[in-house]
Protein backbone atom coordinates (compact mmCIF):
# COMPACT_ATOMS: atom_id res chain seq x y z
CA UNK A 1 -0.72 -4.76 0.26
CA UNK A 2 2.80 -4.37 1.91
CA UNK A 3 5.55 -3.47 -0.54
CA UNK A 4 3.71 -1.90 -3.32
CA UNK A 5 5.00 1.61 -4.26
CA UNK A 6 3.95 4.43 -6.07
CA UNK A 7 6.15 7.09 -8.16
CA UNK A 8 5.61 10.48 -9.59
CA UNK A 9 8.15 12.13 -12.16
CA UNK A 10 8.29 15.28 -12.86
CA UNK A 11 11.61 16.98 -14.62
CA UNK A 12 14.46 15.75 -13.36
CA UNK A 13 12.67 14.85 -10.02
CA UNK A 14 11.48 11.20 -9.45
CA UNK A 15 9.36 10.78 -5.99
CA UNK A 16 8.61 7.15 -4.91
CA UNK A 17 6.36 6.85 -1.44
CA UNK A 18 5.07 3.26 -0.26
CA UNK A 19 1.31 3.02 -0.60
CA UNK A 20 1.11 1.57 2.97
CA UNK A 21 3.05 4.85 4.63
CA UNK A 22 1.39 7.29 2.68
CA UNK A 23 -0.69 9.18 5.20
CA UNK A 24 2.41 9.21 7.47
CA UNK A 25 4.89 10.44 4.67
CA UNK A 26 7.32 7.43 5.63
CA UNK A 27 9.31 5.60 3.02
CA UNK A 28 9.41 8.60 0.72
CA UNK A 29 12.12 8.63 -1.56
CA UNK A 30 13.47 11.57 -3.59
CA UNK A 31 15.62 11.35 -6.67
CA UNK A 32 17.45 14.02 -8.86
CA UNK A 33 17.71 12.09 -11.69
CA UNK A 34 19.96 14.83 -13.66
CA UNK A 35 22.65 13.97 -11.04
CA UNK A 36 21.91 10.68 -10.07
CA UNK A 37 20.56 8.44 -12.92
CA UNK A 38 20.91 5.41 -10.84
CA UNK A 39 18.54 6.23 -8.31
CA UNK A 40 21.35 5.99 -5.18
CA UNK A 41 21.21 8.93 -3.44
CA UNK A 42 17.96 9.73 -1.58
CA UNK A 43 17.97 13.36 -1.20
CA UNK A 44 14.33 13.91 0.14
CA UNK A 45 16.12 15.63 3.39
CA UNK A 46 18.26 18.28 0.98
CA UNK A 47 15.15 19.04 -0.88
CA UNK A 48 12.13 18.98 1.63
CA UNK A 49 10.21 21.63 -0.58
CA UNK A 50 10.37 19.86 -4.27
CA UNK A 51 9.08 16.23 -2.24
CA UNK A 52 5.88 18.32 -0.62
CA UNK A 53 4.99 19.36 -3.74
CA UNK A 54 5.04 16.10 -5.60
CA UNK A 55 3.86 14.53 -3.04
CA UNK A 56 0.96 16.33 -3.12
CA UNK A 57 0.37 16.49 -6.58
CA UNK A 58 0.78 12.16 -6.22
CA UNK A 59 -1.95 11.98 -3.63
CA UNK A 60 -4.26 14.35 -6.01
CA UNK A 61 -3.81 11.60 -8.72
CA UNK A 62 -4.55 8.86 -5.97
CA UNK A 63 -7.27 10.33 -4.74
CA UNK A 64 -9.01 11.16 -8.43
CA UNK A 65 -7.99 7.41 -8.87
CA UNK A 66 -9.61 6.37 -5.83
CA UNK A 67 -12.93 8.70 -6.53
CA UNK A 68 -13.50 7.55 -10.32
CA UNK A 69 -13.44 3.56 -8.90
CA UNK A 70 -15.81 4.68 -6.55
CA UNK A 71 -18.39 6.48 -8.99
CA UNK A 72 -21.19 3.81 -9.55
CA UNK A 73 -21.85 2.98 -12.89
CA UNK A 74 -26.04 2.68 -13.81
CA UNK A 75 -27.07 0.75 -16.10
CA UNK A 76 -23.65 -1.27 -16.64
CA UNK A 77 -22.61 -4.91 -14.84
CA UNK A 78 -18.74 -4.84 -13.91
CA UNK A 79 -17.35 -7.82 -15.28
CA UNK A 80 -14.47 -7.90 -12.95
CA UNK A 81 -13.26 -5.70 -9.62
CA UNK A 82 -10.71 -2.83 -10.70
């Protein structure tokens, strides 16, 4: 699954990680969208602090993604895979 991303907004703050680097916190991006609507400056390095803290509110979401797949359904026959 090379290439897919996943993003998180929160205020002005956009935070976009690749799936594939997420345990290593590699490819993280960090945008200030109040000063940079065009997504062109990365500023995860100025603002180490704000991209923790969405990234760990992202892998929450993941993870409670990843848990609720995982809970087996009784009594129901999945049509398709999710």
């Amino acid at each position: 699954e090379a290439g897919k991303k996943i993003a998180l907004r929160k205020g002005s703050w956009k935070y976009i990680q690749s799936s594939k680097e997420a345990d290593k916190n590699k490819g993280a991006i960090l945008f200030n969208l109040s000063t940079d609507i065009g997504e062109q400056n990365n500023v995860i390095n100025k603002y180490p602090k704000v991209a923790a803290e969405l990234k760990e509110i992202l892998d929450a979401v993941v993870n409670a993604e990843k848990g609720i797949r995982s809970i087996p359904q009784v009594g129901i026959e999945p049509t398709s895979k999710l």
